[in-house]
N, C-alpha and C. Protein backbone atom coordinates (compact mmCIF):
# COMPACT_ATOMS: atom_id res chain seq x y z
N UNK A 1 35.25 0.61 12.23
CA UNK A 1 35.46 -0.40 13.22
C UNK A 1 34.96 -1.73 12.71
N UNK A 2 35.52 -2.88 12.80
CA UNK A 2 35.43 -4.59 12.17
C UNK A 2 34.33 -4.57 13.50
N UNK A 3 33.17 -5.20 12.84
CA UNK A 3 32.13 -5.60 13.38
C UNK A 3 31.28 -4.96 14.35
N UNK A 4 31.31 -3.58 14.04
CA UNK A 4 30.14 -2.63 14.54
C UNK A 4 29.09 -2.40 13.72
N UNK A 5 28.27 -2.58 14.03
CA UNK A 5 27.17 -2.00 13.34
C UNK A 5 26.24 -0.56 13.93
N UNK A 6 25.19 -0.39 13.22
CA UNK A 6 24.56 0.74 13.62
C UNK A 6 23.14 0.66 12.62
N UNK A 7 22.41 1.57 12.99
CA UNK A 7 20.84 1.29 12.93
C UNK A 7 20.49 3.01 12.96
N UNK A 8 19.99 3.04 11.49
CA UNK A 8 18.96 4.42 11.68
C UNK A 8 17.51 4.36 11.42
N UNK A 9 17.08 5.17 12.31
CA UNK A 9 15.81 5.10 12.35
C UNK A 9 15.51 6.10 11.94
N UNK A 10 14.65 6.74 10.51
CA UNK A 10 14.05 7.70 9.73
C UNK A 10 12.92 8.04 10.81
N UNK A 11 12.00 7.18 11.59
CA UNK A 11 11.05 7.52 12.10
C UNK A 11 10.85 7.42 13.52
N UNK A 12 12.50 8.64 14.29
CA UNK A 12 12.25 8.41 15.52
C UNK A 12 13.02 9.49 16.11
N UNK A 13 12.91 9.48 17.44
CA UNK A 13 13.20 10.97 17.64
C UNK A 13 13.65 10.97 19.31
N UNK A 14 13.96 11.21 19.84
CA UNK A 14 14.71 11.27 21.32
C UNK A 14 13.41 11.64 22.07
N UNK A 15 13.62 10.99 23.91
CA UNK A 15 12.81 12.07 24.49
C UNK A 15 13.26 11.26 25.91
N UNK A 16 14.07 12.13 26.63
CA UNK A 16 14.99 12.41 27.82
C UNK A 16 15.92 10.85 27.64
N UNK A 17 16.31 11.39 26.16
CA UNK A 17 17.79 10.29 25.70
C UNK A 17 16.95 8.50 25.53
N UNK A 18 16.00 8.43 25.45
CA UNK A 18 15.23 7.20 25.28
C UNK A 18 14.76 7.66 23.27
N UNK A 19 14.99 6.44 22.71
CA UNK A 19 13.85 6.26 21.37
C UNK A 19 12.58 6.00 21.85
N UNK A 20 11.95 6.75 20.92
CA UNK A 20 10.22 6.46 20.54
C UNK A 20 10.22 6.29 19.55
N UNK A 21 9.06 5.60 18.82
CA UNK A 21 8.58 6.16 17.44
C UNK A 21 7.37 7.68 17.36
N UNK A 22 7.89 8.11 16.17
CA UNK A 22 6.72 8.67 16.13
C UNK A 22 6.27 8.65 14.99
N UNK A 23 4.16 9.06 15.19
CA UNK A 23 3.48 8.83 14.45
C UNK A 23 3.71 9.27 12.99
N UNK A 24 3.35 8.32 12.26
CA UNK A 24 3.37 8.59 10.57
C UNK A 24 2.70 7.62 9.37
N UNK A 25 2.50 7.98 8.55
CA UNK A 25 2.18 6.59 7.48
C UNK A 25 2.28 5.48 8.08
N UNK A 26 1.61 4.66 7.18
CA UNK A 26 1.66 2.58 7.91
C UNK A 26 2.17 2.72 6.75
N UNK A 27 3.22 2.19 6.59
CA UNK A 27 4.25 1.75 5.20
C UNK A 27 3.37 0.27 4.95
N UNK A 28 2.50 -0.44 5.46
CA UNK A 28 1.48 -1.23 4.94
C UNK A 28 0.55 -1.37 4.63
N UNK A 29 0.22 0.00 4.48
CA UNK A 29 -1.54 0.34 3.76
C UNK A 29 -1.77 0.32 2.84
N UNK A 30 -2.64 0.00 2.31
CA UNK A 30 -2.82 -0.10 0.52
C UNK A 30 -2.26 1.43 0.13
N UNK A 31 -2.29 1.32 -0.89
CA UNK A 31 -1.42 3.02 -1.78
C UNK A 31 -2.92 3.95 -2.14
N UNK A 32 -2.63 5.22 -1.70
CA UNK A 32 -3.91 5.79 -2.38
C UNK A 32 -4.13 5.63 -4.40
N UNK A 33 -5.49 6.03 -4.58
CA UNK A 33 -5.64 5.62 -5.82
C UNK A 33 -7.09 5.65 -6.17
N UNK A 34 -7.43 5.92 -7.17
CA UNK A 34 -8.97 5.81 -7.39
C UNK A 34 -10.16 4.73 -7.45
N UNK A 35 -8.85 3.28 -7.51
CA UNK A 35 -9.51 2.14 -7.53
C UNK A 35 -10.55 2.52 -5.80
N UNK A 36 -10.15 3.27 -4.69
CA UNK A 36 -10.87 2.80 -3.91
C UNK A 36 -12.15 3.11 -3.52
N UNK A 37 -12.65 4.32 -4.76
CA UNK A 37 -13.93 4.38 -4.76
C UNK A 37 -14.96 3.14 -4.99
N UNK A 38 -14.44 2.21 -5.44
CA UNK A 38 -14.91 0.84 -5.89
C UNK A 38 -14.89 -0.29 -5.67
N UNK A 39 -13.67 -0.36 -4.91
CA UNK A 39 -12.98 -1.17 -3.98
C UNK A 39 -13.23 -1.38 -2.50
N UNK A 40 -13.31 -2.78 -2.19
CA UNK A 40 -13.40 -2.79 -0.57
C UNK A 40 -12.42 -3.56 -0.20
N UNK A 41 -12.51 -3.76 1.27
CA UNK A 41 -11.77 -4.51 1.76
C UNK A 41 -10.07 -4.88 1.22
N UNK A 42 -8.89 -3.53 0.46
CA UNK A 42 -8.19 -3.46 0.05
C UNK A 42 -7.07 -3.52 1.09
N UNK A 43 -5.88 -4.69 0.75
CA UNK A 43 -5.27 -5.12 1.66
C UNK A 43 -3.23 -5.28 1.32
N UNK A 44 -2.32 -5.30 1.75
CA UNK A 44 -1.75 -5.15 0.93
C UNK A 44 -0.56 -6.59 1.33
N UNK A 45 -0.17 -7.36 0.70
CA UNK A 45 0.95 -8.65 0.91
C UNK A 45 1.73 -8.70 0.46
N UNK A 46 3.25 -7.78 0.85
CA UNK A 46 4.17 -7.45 0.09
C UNK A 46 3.78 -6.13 -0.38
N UNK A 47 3.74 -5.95 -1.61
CA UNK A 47 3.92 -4.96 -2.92
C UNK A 47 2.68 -5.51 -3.71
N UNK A 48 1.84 -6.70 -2.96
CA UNK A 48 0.61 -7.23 -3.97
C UNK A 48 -0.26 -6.14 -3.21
N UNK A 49 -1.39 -5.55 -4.15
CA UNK A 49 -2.51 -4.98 -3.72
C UNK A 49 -3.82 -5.57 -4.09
N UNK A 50 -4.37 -6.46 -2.99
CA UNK A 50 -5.66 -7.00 -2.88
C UNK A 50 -6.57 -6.52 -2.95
N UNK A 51 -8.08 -6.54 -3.40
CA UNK A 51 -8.77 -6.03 -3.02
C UNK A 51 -10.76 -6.17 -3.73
N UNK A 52 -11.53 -6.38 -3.22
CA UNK A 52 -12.52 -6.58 -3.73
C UNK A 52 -13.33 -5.74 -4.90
N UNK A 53 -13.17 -5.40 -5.95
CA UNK A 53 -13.62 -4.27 -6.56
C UNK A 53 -14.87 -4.68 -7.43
N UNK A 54 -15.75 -3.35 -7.93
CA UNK A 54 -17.19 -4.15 -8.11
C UNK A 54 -16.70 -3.50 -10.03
N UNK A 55 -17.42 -4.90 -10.60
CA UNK A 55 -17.70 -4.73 -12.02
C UNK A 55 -18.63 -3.79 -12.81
N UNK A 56 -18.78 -3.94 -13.85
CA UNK A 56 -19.70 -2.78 -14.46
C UNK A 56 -21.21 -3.28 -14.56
N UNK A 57 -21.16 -4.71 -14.38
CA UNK A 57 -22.54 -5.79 -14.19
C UNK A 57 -22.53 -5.41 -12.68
N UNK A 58 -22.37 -4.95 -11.91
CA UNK A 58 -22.75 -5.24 -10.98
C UNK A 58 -21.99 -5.94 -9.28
N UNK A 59 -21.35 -6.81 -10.16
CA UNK A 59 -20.63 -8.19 -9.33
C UNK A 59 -19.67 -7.44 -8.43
N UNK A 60 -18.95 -8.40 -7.94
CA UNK A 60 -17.36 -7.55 -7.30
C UNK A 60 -16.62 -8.99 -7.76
N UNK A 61 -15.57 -8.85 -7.97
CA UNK A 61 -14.36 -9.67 -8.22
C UNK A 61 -13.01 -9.41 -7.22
N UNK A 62 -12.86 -10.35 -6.69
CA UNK A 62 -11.69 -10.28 -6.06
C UNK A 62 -10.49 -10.21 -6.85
N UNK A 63 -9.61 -8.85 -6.89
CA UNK A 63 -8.41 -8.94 -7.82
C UNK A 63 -7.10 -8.89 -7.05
N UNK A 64 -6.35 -8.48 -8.07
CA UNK A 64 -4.81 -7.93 -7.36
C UNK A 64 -3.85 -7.60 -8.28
N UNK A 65 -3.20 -6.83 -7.98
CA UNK A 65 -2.10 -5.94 -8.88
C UNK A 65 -0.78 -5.50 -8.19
N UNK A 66 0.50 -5.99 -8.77
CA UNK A 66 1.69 -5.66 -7.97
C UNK A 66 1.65 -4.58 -7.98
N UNK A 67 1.97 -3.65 -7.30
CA UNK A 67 1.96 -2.12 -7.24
C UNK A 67 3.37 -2.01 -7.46
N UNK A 68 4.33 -2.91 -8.07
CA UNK A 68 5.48 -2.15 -8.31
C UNK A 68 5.73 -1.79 -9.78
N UNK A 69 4.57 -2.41 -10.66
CA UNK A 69 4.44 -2.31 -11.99
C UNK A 69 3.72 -0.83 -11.87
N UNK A 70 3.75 -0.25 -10.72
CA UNK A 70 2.42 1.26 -11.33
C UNK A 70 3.10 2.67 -10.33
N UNK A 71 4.33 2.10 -10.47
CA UNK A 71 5.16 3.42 -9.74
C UNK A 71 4.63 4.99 -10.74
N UNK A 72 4.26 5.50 -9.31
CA UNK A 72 3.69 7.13 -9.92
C UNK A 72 2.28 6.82 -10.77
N UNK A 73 1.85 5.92 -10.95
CA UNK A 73 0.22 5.81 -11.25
C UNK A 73 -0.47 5.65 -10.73
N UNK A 74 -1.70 6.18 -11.14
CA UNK A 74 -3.07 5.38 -10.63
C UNK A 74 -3.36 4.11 -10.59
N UNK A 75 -3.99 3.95 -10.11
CA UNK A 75 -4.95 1.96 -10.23
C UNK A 75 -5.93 2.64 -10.10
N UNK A 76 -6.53 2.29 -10.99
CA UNK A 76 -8.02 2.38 -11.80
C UNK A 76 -8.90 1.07 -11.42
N UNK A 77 -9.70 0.79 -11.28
CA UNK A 77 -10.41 -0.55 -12.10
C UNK A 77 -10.82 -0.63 -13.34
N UNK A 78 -10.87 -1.71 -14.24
CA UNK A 78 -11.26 -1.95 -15.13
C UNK A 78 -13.44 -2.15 -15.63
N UNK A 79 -13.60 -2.09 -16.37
CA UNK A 79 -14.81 -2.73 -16.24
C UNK A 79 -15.33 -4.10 -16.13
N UNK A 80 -14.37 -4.93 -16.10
CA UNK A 80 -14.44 -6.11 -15.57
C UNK A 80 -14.07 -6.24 -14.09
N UNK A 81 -13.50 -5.39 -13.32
CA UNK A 81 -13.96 -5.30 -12.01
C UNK A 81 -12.33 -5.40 -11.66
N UNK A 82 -11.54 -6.03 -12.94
CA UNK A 82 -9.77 -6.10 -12.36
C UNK A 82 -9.11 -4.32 -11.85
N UNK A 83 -8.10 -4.96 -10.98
CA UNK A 83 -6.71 -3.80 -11.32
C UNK A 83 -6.25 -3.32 -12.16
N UNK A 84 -5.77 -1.92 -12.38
CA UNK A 84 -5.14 -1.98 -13.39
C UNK A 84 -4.56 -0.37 -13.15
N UNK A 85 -3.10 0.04 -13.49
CA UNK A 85 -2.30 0.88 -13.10
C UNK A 85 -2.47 1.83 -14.56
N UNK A 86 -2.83 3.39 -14.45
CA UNK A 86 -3.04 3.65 -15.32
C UNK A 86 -2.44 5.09 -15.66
């Protein structure tokens, strides 16, 4: 049909012929990973992953790492306190 559209929703489900959502993942949470033993306050803007991580001195450095460069990896921290997909 010229100029119909339509809309699926992966994350929804009927209930007496009305949509809901239902509960699941925040498709905006930082990605799991080991950086977050080290990491605080990890945040995510886009596909950027923010996040405060502490150095091997001690410090914390505020870093960030596209998470689209680390499909199927870890993020590690570095000993300089950066991101890094490993």
């Amino acid at each position: 049909m010229r100029g119909s559209r339509s809309l699926v929703l992966a994350t929804s489900k009927t209930r007496n012929g009305k949509l809901v959502c239902k509960p699941g993942a925040n498709p905006f949470a930082p990605p799991p990973g080991s950086y977050q033993q080290s990491c605080k306050n990890a945040s995510m803007a886009g596909p950027i992953l923010r996040a405060s991580c502490k150095a091997s001195d001690g410090g914390r450095v505020d870093t960030t790492i596209n998470t689209l460069d680390c499909p199927g990896l870890d993020i590690t921290v570095k000993p300089n306190g950066k991101l890094k997909c490993k």
